[in-house]
N, C-alpha and C. Protein backbone atom coordinates (compact mmCIF):
# COMPACT_ATOMS: atom_id res chain seq x y z
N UNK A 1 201.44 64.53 1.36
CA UNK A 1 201.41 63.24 2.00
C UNK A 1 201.01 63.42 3.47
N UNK A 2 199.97 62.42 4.32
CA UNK A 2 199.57 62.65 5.48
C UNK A 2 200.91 61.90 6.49
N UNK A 3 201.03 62.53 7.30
CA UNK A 3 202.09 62.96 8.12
C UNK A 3 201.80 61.22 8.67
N UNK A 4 200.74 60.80 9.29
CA UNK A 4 200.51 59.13 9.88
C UNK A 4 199.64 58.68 9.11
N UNK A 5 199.81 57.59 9.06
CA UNK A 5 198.52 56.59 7.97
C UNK A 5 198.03 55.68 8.99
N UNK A 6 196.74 55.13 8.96
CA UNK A 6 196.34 53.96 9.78
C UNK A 6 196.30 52.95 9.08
N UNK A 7 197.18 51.34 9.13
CA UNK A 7 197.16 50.48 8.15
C UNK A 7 197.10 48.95 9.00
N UNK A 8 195.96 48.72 9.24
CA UNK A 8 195.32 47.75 10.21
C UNK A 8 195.83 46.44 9.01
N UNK A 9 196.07 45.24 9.63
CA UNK A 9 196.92 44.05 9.48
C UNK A 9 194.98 43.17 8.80
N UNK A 10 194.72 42.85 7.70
CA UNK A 10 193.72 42.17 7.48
C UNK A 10 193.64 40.44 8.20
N UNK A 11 195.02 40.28 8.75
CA UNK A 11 195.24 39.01 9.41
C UNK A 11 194.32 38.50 10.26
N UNK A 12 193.57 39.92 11.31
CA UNK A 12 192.69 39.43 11.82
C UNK A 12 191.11 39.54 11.57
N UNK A 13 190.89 39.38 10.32
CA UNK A 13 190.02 39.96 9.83
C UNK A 13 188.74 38.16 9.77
N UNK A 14 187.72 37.92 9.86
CA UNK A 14 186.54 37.25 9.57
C UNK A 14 187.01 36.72 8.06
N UNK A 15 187.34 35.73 7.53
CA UNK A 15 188.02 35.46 6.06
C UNK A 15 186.93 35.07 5.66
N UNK A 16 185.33 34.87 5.97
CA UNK A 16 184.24 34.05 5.47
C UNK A 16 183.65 36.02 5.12
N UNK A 17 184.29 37.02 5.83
CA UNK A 17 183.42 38.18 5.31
C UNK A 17 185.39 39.11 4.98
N UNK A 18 185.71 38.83 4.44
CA UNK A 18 186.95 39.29 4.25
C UNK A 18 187.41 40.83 3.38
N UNK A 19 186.43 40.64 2.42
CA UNK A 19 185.92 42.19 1.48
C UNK A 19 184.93 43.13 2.57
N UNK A 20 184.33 42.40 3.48
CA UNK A 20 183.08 43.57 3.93
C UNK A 20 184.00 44.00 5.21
N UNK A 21 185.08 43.14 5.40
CA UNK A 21 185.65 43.32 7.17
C UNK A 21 186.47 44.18 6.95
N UNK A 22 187.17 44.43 5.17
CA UNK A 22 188.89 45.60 5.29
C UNK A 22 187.54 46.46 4.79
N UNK A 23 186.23 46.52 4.11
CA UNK A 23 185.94 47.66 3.79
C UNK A 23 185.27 48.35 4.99
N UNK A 24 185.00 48.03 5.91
CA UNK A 24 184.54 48.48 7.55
C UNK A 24 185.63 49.25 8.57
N UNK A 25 186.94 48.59 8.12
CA UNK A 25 188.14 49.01 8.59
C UNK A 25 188.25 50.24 7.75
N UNK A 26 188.48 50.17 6.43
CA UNK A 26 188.73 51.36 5.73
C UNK A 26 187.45 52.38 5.91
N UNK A 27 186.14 52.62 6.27
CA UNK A 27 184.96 53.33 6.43
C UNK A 27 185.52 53.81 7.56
N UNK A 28 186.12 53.17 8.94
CA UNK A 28 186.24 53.44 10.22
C UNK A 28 187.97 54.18 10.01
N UNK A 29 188.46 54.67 8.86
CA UNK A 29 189.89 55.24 9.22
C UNK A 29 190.75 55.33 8.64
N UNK A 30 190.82 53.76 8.50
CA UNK A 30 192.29 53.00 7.58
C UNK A 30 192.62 53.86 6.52
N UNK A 31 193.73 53.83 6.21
CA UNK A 31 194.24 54.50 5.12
C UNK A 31 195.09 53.49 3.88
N UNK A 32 195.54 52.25 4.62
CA UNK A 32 196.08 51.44 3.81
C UNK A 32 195.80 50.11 4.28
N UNK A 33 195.66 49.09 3.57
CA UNK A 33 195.57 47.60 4.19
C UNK A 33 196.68 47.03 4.02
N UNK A 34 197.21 46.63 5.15
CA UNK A 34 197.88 45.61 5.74
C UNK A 34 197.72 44.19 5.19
N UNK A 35 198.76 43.45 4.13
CA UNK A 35 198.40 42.34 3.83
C UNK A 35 199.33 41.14 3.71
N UNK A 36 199.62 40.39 5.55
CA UNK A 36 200.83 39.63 5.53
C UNK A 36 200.78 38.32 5.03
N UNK A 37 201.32 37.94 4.11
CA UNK A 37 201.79 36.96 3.91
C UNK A 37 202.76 35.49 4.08
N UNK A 38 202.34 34.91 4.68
CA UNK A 38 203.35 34.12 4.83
C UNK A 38 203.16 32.75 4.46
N UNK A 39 204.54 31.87 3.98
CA UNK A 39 205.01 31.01 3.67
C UNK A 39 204.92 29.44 4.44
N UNK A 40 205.40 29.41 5.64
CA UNK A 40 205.39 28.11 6.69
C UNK A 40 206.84 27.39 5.79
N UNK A 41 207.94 28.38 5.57
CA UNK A 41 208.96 28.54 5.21
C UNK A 41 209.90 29.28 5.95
N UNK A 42 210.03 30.47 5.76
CA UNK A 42 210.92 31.74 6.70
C UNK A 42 209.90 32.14 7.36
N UNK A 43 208.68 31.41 7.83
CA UNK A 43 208.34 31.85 9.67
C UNK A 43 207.31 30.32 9.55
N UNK A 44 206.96 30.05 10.67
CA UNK A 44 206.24 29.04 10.79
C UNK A 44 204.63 29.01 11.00
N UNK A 45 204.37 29.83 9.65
CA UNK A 45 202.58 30.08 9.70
C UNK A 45 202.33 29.60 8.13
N UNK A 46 200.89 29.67 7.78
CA UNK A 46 200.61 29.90 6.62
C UNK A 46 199.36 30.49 6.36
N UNK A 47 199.14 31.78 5.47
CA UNK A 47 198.11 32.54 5.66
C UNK A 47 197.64 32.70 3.92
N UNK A 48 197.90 33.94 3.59
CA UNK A 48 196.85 34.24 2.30
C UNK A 48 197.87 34.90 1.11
N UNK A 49 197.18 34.11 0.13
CA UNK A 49 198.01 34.16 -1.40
C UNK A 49 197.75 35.89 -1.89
N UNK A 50 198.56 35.91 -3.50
CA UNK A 50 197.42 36.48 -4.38
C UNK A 50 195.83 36.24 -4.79
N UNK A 51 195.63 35.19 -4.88
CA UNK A 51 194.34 34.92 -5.01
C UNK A 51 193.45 35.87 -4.47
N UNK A 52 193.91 36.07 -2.76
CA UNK A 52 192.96 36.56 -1.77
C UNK A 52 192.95 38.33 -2.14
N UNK A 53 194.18 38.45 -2.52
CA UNK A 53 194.12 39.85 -2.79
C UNK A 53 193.61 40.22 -3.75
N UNK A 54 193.62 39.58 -4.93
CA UNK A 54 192.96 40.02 -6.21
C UNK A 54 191.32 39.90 -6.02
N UNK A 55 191.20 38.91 -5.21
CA UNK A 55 189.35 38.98 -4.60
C UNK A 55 189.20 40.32 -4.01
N UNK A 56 189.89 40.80 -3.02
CA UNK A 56 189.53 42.37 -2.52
C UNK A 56 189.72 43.22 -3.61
N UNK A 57 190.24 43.30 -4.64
CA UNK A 57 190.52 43.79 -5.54
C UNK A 57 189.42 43.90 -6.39
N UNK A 58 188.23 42.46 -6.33
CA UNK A 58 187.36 42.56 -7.13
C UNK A 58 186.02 42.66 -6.45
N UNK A 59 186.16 42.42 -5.20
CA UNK A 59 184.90 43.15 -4.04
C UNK A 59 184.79 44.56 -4.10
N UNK A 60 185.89 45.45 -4.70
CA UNK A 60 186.22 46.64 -4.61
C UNK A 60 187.09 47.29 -3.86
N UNK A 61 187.75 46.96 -3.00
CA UNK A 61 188.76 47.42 -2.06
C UNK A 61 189.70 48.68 -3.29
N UNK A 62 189.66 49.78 -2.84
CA UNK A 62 190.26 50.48 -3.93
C UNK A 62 191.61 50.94 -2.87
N UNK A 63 191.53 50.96 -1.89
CA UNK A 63 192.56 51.61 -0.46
C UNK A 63 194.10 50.82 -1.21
N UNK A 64 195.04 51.78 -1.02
CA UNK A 64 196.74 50.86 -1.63
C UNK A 64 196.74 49.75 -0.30
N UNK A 65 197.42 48.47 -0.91
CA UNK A 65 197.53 47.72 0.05
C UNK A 65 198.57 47.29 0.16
N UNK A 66 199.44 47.09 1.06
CA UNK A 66 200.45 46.94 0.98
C UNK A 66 201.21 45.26 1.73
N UNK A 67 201.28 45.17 0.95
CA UNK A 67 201.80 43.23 1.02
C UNK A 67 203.31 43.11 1.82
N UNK A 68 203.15 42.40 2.55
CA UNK A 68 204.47 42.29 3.81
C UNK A 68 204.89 40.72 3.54
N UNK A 69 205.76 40.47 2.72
CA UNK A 69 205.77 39.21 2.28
C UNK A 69 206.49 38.54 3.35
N UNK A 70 206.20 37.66 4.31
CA UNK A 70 207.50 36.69 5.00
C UNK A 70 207.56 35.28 4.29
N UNK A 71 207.97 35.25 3.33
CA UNK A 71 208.31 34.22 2.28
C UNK A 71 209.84 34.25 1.94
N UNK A 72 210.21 33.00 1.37
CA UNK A 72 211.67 33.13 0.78
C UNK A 72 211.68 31.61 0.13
N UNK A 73 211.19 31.46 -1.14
CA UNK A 73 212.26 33.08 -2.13
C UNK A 73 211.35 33.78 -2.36
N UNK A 74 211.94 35.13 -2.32
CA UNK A 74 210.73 36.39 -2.57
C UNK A 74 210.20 36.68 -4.11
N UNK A 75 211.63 36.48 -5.01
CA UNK A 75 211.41 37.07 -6.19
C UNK A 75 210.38 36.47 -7.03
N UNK A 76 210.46 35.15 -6.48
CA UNK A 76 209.48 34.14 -7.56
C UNK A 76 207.69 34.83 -7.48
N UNK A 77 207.33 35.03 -5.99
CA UNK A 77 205.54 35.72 -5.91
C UNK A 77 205.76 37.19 -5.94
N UNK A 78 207.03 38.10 -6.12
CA UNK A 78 206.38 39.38 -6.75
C UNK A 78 206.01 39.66 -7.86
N UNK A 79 206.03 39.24 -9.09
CA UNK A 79 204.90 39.39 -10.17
C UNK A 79 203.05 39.24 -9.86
N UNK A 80 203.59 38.28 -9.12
CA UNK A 80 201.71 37.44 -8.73
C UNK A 80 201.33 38.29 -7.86
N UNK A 81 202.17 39.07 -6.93
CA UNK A 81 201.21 40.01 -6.18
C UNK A 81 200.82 41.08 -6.59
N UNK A 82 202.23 41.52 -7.22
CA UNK A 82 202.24 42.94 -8.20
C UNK A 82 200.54 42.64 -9.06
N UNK A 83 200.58 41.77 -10.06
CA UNK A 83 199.18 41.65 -10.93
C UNK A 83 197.99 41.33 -10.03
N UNK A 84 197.90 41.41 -9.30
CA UNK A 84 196.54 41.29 -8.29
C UNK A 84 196.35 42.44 -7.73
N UNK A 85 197.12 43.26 -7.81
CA UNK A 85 197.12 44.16 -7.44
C UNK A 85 197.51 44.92 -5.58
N UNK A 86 198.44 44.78 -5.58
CA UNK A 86 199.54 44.98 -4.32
C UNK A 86 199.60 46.38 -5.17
N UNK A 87 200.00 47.59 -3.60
CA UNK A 87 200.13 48.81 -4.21
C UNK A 87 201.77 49.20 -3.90
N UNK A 88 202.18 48.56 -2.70
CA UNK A 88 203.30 47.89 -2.07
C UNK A 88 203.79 47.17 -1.87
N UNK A 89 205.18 45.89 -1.82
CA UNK A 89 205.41 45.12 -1.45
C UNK A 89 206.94 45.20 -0.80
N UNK A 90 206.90 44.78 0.45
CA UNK A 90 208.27 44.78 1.44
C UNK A 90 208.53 43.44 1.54
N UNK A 91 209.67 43.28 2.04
CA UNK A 91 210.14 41.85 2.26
C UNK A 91 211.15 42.16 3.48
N UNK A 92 211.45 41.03 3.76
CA UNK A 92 212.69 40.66 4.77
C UNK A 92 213.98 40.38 4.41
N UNK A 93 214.89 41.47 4.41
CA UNK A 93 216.43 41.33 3.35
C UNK A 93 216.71 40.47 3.37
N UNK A 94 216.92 38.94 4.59
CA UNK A 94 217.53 38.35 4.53
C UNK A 94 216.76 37.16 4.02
N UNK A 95 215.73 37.34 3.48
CA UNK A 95 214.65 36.28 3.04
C UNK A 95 215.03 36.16 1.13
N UNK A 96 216.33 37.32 1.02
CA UNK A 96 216.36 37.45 -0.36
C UNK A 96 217.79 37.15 -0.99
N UNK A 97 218.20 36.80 -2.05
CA UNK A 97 219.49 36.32 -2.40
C UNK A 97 220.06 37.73 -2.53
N UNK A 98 219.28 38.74 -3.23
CA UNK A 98 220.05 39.60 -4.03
C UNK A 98 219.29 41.02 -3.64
N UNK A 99 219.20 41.84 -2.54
CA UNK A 99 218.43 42.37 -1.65
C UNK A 99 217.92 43.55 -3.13
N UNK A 100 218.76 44.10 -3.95
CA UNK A 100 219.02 45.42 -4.67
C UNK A 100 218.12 44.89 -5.83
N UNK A 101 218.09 43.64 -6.23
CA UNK A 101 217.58 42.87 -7.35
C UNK A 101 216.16 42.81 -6.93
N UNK A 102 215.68 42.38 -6.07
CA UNK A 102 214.19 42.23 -5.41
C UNK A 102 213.82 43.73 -5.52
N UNK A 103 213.91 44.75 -5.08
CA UNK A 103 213.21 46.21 -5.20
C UNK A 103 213.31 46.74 -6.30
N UNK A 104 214.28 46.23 -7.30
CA UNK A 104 214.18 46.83 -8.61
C UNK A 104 212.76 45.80 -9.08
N UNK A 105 213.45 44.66 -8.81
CA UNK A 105 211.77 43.82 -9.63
C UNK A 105 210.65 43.87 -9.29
N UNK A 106 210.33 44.51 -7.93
CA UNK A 106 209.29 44.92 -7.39
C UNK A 106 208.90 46.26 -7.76
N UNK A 107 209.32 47.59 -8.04
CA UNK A 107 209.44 48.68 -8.59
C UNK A 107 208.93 48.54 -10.26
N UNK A 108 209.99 47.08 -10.78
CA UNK A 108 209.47 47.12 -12.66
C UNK A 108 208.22 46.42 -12.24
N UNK A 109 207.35 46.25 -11.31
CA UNK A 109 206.36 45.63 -11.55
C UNK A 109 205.06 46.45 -10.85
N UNK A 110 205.48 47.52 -10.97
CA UNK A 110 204.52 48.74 -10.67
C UNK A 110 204.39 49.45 -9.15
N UNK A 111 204.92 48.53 -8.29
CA UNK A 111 204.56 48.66 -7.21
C UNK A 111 205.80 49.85 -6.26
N UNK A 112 205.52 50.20 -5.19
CA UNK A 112 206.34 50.82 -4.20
C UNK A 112 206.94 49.94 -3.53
N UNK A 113 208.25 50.09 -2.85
CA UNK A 113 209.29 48.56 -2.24
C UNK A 113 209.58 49.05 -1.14
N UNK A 114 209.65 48.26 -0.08
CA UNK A 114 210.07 48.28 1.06
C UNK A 114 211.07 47.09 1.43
N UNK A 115 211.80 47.75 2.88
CA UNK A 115 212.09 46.52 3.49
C UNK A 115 211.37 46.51 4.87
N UNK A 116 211.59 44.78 5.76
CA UNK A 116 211.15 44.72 6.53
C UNK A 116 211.88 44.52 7.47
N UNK A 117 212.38 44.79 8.64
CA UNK A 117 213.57 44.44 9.81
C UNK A 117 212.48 43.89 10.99
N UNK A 118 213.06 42.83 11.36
CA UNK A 118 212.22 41.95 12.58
C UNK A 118 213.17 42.34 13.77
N UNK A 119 213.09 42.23 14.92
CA UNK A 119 213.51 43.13 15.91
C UNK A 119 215.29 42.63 15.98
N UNK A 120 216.03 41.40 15.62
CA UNK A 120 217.58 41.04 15.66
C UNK A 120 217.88 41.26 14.14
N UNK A 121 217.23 41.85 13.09
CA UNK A 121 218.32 42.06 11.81
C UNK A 121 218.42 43.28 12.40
N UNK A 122 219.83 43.30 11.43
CA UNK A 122 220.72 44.60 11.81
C UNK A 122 219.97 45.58 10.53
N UNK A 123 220.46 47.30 10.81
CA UNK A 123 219.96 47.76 9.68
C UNK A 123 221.36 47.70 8.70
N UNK A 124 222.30 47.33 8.63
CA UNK A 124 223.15 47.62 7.77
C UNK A 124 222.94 46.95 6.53
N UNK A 125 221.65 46.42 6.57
CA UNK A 125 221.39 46.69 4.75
C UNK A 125 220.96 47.86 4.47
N UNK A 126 220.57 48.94 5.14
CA UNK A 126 220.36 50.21 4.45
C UNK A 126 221.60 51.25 4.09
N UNK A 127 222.68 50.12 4.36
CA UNK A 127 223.51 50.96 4.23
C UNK A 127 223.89 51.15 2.65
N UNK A 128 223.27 50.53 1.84
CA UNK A 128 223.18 49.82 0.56
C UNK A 128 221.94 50.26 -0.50
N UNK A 129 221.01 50.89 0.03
CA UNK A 129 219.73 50.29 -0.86
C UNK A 129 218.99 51.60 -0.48
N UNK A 130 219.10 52.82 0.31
CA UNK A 130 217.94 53.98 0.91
C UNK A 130 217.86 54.43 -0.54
N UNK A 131 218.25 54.79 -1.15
CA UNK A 131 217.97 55.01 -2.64
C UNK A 131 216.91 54.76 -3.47
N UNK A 132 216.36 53.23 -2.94
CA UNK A 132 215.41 52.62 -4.05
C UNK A 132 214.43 52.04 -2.96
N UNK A 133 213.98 52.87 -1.61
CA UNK A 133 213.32 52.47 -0.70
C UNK A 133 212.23 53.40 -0.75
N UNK A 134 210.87 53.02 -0.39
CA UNK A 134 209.71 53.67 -0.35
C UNK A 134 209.56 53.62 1.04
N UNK A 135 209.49 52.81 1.70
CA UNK A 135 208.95 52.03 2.49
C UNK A 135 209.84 51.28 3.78
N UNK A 136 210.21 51.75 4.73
CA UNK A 136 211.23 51.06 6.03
C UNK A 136 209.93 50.33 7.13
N UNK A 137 209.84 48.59 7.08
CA UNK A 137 209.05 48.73 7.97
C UNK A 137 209.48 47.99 9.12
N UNK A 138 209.21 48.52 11.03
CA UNK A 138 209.96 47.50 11.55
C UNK A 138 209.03 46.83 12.75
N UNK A 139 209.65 45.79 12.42
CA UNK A 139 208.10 44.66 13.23
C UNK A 139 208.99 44.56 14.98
N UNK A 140 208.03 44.89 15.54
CA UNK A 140 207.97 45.19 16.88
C UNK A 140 208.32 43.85 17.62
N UNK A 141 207.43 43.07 16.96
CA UNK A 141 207.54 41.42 17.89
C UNK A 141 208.25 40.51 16.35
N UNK A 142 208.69 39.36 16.79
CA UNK A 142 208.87 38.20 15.81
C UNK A 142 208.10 37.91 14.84
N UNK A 143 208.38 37.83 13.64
CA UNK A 143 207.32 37.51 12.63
C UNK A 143 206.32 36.10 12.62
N UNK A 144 205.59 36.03 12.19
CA UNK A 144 204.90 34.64 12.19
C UNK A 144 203.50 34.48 12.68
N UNK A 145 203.45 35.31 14.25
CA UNK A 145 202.21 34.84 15.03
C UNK A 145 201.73 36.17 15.42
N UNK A 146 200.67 36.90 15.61
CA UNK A 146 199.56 37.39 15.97
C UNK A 146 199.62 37.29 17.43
N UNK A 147 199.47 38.63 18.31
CA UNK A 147 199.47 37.95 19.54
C UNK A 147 200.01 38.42 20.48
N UNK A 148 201.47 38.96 20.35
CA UNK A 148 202.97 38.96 21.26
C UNK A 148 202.77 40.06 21.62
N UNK A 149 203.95 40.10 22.53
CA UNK A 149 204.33 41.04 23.49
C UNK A 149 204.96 41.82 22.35
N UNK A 150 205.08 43.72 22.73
CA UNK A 150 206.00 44.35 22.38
C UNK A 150 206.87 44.30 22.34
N UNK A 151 207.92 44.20 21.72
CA UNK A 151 209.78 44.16 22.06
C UNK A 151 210.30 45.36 22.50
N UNK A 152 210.43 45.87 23.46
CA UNK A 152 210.76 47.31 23.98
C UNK A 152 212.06 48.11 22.92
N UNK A 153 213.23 46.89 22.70
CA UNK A 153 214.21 47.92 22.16
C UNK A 153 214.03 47.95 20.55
N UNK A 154 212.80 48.05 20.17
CA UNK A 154 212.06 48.31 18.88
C UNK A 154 212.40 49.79 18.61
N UNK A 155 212.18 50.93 19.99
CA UNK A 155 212.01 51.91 20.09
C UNK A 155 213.37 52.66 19.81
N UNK A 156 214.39 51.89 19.95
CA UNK A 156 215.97 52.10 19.66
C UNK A 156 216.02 52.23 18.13
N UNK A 157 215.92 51.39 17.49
CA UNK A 157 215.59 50.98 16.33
C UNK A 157 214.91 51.85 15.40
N UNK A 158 214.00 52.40 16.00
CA UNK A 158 213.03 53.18 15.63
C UNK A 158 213.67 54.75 15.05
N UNK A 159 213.95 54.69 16.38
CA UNK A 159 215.16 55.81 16.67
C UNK A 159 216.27 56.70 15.35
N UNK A 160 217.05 55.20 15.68
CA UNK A 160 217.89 54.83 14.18
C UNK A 160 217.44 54.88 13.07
N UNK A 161 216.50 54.23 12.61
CA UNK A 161 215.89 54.42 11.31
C UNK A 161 215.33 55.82 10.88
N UNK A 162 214.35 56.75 11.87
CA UNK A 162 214.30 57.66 11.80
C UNK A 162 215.32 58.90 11.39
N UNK A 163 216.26 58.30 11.82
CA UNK A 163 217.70 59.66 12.17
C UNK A 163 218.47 59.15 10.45
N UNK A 164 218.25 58.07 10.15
CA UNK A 164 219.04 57.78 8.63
C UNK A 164 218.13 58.09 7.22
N UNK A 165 216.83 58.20 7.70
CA UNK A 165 215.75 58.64 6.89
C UNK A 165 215.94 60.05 6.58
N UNK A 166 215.63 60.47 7.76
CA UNK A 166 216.31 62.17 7.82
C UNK A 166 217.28 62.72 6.85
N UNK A 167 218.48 62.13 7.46
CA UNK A 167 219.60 62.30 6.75
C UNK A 167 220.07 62.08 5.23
N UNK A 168 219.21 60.86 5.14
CA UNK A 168 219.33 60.29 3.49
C UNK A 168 218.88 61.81 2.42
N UNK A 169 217.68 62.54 3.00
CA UNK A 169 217.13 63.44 1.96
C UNK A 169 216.04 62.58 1.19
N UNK A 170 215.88 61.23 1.78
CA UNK A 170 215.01 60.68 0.81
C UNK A 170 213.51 60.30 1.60
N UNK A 171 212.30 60.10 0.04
CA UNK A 171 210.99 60.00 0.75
C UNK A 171 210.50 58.84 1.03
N UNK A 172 210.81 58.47 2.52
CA UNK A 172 210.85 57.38 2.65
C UNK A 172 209.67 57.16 3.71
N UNK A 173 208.68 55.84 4.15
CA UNK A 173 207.68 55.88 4.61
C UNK A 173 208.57 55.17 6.03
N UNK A 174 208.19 55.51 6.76
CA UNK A 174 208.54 54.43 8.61
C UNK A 174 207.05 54.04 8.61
N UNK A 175 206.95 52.68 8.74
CA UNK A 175 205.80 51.79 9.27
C UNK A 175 206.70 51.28 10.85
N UNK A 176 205.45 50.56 11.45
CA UNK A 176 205.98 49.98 12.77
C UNK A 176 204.53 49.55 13.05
């Protein structure tokens, strides 16, 4: 496994050239695509379905992509992303009724599971779940908008997650 991956956010990508813009990204580096989702539910945006992914899917995009759902309820669109082909899908614990139930159903549906921590959840849902985690990812600024400032005590955080990863013995990915 490569020690860093480059996994550029398709959010800001040209959506009228959307297959030619992640395959330019992936020619120039990328190792994984970035593919956030959101609701105009648990954050106040609204961006791109399965639909959009199963189109990169059929432009050719072969790179794992990994789907950052900020939706709730989660459980209902992980099948639909899983079959479009998501190679990953993370969520936001608290976006979920049943945090342990979502990564198993994301896991029976082929995919690798993550969670997602926005800079005020606590990690003490990992105190629960490093077991059935692929994937720790932690968003620097507030979810929703494109744009923001860094959150400095991200790097605390960072910190922490790192040092429980360690310790767990398990193979677990840190995004940020």
């Amino acid at each position: 496994m490569k020690q860093y991956l480059i996994a550029p956010s398709i959010l800001s990508a040209d959506f009228a050239r959307l297959g030619e813009d992640t395959a330019k990204a992936l020619a120039a580096g990328a190792d994984v695509v970035h593919f956030d989702v959101m609701d105009n539910h648990y954050v106040p945006n609204l961006t791109i379905g399965p639909m959009v992914l199963k189109s990169l899917r059929n432009y050719g995009i072969t790179a794992p992509i990994d789907v950052h759902l900020m939706v709730k309820p989660v459980d209902r669109i992980v099948p639909d992303f899983a079959a479009a082909g998501a190679s990953i899908i993370t969520f936001h614990p608290e976006a979920s009724e049943h945090v342990d139930r979502t990564l198993q159903l994301i896991k029976e549906n082929g995919c690798k599971a993550g969670l997602v921590f926005n800079p005020a959840t606590p990690l003490s849902y990992l105190d629960y779940v490093m077991d059935k985690l692929d994937v720790i990812l932690l968003m620097s600024v507030n979810p929703g908008f494109g744009g923001q400032s860094f959150i400095p005590q991200t790097l605390d955080k960072l910190r922490e997650v790192r040092r429980r990863i360690d310790e767990s013995g398990f193979d677990i990915r840190l995004e940020v």
